[in-house]
N, C-alpha and C. Protein backbone atom coordinates (compact mmCIF):
# COMPACT_ATOMS: atom_id res chain seq x y z
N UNK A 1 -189.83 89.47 -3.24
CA UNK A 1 -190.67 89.07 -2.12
C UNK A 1 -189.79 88.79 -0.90
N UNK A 2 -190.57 88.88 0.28
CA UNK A 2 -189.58 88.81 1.32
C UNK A 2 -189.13 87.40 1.63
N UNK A 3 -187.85 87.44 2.51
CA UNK A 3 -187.16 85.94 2.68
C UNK A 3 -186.27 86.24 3.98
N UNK A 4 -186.71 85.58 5.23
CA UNK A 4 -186.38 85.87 6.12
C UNK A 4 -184.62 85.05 6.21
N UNK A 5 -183.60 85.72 6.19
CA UNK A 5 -182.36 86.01 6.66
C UNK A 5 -181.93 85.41 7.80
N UNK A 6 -181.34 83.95 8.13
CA UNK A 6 -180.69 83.52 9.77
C UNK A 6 -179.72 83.62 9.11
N UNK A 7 -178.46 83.67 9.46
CA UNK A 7 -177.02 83.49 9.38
C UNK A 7 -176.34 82.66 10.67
N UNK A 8 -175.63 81.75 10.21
CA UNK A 8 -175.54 80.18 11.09
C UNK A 8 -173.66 80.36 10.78
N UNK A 9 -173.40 80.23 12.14
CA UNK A 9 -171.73 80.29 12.26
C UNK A 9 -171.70 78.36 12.27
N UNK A 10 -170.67 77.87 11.62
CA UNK A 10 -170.76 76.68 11.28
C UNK A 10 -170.01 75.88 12.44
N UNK A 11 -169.83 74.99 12.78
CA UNK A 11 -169.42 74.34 13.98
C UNK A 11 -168.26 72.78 13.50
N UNK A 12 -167.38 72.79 14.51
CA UNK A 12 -166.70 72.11 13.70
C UNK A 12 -167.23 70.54 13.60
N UNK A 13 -167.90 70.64 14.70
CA UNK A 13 -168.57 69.33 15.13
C UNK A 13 -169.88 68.48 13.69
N UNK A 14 -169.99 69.40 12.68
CA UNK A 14 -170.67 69.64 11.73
C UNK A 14 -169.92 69.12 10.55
N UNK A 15 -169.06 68.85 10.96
CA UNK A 15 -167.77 68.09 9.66
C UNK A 15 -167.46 66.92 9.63
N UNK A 16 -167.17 65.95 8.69
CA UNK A 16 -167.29 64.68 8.71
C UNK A 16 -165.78 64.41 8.20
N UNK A 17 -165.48 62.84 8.09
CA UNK A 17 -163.98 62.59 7.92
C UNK A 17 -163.51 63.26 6.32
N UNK A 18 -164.60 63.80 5.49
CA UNK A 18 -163.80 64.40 4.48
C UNK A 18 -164.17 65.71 4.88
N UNK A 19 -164.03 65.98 5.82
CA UNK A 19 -163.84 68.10 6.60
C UNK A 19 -164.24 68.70 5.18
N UNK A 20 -166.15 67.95 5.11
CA UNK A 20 -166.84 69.04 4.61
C UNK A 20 -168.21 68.91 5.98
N UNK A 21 -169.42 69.78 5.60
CA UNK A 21 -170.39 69.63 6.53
C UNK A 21 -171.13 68.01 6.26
N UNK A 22 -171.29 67.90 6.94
CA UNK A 22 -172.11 66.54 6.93
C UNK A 22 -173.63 66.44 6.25
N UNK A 23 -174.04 65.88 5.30
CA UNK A 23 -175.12 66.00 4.80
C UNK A 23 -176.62 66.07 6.02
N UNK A 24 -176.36 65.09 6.97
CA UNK A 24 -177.56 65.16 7.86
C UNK A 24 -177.31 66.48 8.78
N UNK A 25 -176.63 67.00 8.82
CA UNK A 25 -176.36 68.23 9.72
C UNK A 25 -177.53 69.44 8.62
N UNK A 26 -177.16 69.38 7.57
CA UNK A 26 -178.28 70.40 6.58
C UNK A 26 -179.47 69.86 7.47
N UNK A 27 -180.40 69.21 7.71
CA UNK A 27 -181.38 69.33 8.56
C UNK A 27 -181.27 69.73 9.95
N UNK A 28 -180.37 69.86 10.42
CA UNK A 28 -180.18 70.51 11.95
C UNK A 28 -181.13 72.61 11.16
N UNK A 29 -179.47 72.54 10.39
CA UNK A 29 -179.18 74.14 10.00
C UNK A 29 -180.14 74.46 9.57
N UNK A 30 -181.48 74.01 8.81
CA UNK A 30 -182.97 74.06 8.52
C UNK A 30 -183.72 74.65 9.96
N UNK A 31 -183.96 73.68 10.49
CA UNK A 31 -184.70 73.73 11.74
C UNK A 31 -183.85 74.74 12.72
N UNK A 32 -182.77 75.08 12.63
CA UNK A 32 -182.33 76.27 13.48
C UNK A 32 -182.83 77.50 13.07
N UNK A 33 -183.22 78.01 11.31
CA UNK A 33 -183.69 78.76 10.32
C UNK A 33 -185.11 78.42 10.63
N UNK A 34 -185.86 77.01 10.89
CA UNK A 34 -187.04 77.29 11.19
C UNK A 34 -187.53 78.20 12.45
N UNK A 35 -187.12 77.52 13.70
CA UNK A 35 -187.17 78.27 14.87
C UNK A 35 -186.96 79.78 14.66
N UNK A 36 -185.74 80.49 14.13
CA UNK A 36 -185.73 81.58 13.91
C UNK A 36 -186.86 82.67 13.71
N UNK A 37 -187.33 81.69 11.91
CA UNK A 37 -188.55 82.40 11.51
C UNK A 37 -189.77 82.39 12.31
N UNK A 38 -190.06 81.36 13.19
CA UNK A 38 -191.53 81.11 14.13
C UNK A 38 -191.12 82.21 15.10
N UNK A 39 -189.87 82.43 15.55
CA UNK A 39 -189.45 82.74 17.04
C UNK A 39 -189.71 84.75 16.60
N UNK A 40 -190.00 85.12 15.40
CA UNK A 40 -190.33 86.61 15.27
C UNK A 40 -191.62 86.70 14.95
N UNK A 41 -192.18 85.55 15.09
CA UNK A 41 -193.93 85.65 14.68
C UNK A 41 -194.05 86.63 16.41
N UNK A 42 -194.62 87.53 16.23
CA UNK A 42 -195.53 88.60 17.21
C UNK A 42 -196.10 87.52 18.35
N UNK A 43 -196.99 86.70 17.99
CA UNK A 43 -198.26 86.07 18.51
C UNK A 43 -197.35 84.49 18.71
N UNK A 44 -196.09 83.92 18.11
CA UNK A 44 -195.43 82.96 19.19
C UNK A 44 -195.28 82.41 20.26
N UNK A 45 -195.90 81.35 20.53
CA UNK A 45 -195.42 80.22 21.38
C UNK A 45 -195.53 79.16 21.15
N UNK A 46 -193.94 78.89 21.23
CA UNK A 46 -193.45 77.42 20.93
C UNK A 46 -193.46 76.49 21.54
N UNK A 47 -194.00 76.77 22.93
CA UNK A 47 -193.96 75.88 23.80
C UNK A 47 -195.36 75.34 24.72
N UNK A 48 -196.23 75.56 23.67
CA UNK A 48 -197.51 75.28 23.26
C UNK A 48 -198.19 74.01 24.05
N UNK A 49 -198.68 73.80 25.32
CA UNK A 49 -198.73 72.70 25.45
C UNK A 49 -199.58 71.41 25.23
N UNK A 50 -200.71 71.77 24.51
CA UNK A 50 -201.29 70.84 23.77
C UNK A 50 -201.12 71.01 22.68
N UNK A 51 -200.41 71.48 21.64
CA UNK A 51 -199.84 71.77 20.20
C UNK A 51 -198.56 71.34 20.01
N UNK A 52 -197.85 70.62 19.09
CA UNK A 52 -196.68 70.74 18.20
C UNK A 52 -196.09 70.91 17.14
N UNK A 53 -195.51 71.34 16.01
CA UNK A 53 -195.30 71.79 15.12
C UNK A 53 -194.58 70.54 14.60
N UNK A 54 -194.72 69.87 13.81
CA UNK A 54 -193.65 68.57 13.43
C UNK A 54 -193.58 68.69 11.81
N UNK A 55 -192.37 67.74 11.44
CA UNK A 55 -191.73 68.16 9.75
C UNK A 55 -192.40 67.30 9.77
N UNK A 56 -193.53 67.22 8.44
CA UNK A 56 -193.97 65.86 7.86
C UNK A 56 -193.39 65.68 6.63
N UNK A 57 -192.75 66.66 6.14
CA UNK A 57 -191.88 66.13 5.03
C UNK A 57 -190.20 66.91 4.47
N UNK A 58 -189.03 66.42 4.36
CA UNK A 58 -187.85 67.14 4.18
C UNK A 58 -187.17 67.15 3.06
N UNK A 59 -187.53 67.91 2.18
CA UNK A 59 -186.37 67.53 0.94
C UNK A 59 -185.06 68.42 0.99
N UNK A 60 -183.82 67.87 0.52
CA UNK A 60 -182.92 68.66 0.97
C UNK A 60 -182.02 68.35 -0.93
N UNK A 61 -181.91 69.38 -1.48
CA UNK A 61 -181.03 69.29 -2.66
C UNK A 61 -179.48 69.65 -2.54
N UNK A 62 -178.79 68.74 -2.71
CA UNK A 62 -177.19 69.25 -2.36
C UNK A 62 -176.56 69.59 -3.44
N UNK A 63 -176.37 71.40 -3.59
CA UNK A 63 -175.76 71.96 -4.65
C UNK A 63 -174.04 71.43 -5.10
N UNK A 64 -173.42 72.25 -3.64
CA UNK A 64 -171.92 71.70 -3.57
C UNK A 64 -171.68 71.59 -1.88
N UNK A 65 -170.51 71.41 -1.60
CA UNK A 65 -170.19 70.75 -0.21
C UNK A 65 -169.83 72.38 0.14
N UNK A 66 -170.25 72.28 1.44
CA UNK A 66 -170.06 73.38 2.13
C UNK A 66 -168.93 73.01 3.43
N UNK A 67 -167.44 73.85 3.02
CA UNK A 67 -166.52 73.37 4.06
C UNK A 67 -166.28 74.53 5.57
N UNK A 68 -165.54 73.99 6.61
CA UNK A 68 -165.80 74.81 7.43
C UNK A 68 -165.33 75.97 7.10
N UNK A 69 -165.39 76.91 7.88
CA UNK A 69 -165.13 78.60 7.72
C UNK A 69 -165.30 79.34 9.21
N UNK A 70 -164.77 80.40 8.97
CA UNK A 70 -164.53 81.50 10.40
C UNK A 70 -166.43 82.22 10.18
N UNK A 71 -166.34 82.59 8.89
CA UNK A 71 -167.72 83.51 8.70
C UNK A 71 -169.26 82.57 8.33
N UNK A 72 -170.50 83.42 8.67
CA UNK A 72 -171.51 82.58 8.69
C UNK A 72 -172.00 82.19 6.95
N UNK A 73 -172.57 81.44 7.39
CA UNK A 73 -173.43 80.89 6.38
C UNK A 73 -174.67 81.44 6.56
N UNK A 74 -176.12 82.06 5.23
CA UNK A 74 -176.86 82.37 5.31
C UNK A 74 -178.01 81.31 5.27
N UNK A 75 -179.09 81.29 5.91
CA UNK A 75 -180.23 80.38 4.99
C UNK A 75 -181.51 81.28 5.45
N UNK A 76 -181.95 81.26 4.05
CA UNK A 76 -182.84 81.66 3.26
C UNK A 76 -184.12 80.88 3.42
N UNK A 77 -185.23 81.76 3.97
CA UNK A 77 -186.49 81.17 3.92
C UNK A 77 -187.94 81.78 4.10
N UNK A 78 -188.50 81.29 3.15
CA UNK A 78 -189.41 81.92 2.76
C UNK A 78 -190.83 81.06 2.92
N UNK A 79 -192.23 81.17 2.80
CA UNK A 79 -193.49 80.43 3.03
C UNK A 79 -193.87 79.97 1.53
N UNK A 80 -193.99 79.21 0.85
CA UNK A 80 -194.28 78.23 -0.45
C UNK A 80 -195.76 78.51 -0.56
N UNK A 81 -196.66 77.97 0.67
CA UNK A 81 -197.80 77.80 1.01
C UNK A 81 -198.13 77.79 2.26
N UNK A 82 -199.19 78.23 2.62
CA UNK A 82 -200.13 77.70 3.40
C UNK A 82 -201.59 77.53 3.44
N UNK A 83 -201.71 75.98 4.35
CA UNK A 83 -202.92 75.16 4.29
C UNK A 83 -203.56 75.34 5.37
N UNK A 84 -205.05 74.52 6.05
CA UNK A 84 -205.43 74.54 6.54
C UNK A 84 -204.68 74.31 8.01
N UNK A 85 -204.41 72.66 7.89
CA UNK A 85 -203.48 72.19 9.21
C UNK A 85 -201.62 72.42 8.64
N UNK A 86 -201.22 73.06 7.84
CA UNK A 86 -200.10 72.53 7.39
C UNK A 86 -199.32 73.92 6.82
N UNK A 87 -197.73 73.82 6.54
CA UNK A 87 -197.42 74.96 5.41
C UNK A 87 -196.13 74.37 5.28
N UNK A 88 -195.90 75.15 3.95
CA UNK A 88 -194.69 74.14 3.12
C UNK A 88 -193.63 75.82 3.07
N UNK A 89 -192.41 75.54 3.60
CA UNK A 89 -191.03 76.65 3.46
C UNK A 89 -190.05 76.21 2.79
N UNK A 90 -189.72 77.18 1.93
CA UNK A 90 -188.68 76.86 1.10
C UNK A 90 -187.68 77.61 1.19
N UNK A 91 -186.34 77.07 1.30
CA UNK A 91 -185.06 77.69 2.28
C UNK A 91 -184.24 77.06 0.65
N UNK A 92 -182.66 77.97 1.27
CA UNK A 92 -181.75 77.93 0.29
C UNK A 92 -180.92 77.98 1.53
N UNK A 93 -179.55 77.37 1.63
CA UNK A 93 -178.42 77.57 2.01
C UNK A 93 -177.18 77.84 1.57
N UNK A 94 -176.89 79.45 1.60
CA UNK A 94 -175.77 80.36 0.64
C UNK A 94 -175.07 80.75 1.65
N UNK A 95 -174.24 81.53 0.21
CA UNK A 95 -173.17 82.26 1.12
C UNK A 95 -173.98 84.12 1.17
N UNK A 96 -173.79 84.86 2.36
CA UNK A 96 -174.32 85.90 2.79
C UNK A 96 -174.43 87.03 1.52
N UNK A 97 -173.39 87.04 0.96
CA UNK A 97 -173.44 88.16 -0.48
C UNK A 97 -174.47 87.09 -1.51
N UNK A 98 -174.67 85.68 -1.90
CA UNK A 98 -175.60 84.97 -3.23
C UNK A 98 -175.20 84.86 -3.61
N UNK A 99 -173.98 84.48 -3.76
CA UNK A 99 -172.98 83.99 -4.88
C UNK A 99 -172.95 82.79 -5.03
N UNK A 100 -173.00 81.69 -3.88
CA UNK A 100 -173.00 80.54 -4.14
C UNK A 100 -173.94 79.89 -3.11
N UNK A 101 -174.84 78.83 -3.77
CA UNK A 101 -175.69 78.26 -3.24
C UNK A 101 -175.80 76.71 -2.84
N UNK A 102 -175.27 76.62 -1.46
CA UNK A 102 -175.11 75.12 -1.23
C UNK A 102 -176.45 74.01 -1.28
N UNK A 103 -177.35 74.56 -0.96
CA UNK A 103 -178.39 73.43 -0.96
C UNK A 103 -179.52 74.19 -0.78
N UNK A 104 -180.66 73.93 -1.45
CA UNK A 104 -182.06 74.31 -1.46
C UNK A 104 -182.82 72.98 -0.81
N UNK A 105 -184.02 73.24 -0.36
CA UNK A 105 -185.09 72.49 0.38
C UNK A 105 -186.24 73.24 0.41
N UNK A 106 -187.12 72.28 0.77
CA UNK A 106 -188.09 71.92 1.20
C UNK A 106 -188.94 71.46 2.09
N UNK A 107 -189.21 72.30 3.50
CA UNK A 107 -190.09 71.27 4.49
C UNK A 107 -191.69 71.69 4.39
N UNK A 108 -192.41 70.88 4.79
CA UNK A 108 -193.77 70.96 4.92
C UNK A 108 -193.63 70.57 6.95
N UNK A 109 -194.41 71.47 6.88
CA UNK A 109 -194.83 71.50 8.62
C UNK A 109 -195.89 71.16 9.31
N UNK A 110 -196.65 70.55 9.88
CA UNK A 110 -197.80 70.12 10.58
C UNK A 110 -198.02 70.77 11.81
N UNK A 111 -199.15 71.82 11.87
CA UNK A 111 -199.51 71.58 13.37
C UNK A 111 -200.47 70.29 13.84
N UNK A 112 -200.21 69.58 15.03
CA UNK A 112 -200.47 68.71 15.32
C UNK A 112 -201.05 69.21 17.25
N UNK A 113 -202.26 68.20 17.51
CA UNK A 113 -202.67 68.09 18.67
C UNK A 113 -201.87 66.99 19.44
N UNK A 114 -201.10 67.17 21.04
CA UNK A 114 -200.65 65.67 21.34
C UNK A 114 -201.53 65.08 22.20
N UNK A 115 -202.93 65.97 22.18
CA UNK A 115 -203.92 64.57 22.64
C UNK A 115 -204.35 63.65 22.10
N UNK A 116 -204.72 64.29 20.94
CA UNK A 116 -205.12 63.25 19.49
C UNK A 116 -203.96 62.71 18.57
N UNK A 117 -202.83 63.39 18.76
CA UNK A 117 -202.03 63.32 17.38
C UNK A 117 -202.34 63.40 16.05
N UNK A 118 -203.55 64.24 15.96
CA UNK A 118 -204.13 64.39 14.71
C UNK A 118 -203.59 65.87 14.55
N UNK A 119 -203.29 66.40 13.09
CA UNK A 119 -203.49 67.49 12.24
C UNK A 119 -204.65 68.40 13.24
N UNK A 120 -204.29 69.74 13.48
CA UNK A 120 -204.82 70.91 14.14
C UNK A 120 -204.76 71.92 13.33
N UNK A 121 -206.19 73.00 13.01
CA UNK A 121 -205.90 73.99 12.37
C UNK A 121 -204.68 75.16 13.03
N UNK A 122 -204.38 75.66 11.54
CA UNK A 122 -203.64 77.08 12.07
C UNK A 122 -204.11 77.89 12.24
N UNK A 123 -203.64 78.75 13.59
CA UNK A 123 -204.34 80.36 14.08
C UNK A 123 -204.17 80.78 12.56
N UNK A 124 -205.39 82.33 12.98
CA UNK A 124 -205.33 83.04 11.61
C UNK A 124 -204.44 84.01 12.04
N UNK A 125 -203.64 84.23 13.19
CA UNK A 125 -202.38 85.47 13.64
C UNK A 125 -201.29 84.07 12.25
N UNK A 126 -200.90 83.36 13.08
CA UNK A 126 -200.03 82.72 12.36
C UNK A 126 -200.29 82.06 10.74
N UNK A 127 -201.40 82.08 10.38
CA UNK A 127 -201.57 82.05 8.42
C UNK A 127 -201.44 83.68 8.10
N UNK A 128 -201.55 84.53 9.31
CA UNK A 128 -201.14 85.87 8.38
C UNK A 128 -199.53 86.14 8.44
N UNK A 129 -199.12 85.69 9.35
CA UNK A 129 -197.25 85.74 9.83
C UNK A 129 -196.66 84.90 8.27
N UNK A 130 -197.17 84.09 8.41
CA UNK A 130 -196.54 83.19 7.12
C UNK A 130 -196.68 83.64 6.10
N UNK A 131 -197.64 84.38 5.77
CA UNK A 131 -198.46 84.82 4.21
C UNK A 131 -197.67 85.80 3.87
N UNK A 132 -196.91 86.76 5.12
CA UNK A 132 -195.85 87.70 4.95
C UNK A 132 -194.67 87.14 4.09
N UNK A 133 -193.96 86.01 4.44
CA UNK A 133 -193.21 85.22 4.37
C UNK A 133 -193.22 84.67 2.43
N UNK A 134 -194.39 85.31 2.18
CA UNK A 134 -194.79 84.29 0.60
C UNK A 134 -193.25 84.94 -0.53
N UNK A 135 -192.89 83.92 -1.37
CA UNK A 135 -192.28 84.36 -2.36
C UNK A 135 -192.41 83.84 -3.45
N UNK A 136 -193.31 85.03 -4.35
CA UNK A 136 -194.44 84.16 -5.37
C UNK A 136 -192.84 84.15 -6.42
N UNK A 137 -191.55 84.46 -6.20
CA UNK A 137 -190.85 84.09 -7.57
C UNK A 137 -190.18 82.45 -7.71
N UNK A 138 -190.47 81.49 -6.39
CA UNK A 138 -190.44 80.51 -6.54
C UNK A 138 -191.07 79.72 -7.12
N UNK A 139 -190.49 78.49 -8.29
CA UNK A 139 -190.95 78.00 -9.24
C UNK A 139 -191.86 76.99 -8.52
N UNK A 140 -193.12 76.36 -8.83
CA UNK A 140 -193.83 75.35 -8.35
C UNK A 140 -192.59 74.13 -8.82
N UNK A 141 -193.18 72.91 -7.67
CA UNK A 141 -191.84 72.07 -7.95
C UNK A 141 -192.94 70.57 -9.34
């Protein structure tokens, strides 16, 4: 099933006093992989102005430490689900050939109104963009 492909050149600024990546930086490198995937939806805009897209939830599993390097890092992501107001992506952060897998996750996404701040349905352009995105060989958690 398909799994949309960012590749992320690592930064040194991303390294902590034991010069590996910093655990809270894995949520930057997520959300750079999110944007990616929204930013080839056809029917995109992110800059939506009564709409926002917000994480309502982040799980992040840390395989092994990922240290700096000249070459990119891949992350992997794919659509879990999607809901009415909501959809859940499930990303992996490897190395470009799959050989080794630094950390898998989990976000769930909200579209949200910022007049109400309530939960907003999703277009049906964007539940079909995502549905592309499905990868039924992921295990339910």
């Amino acid at each position: 099933m398909p799994r949309r492909r960012y590749l992320l050149q690592l930064r040194t600024t991303d390294l902590d006093w034991l010069q590996h990546v910093n655990n809270s930086v894995y949520g930057d490198y997520l959300q750079e992989a999110r944007v990616d995937l929204l930013s080839a939806w056809r029917g995109a805009s992110l800059s939506h102005p009564e709409l926002s897209m917000v994480v309502a939830s982040l799980e992040i599993a840390y395989r092994r430490s990922l240290h700096f390097r000249t070459h990119p890092v891949a992350i992997d992501t794919w659509t879990e689900k999607v809901g009415r107001t909501s959809y859940t992506l499930g990303h992996e952060i490897r190395e470009p050939d799959g050989d080794v897998v630094y950390s898998t996750a989990r976000s769930v996404m909200v579209l949200v109104d910022k007049t109400t701040s309530r939960p907003t349905p999703l277009s049906d352009d964007l539940r079909d963009y995502l549905t592309e995105w499905t990868d039924d060989q992921v295990a339910p958690s």
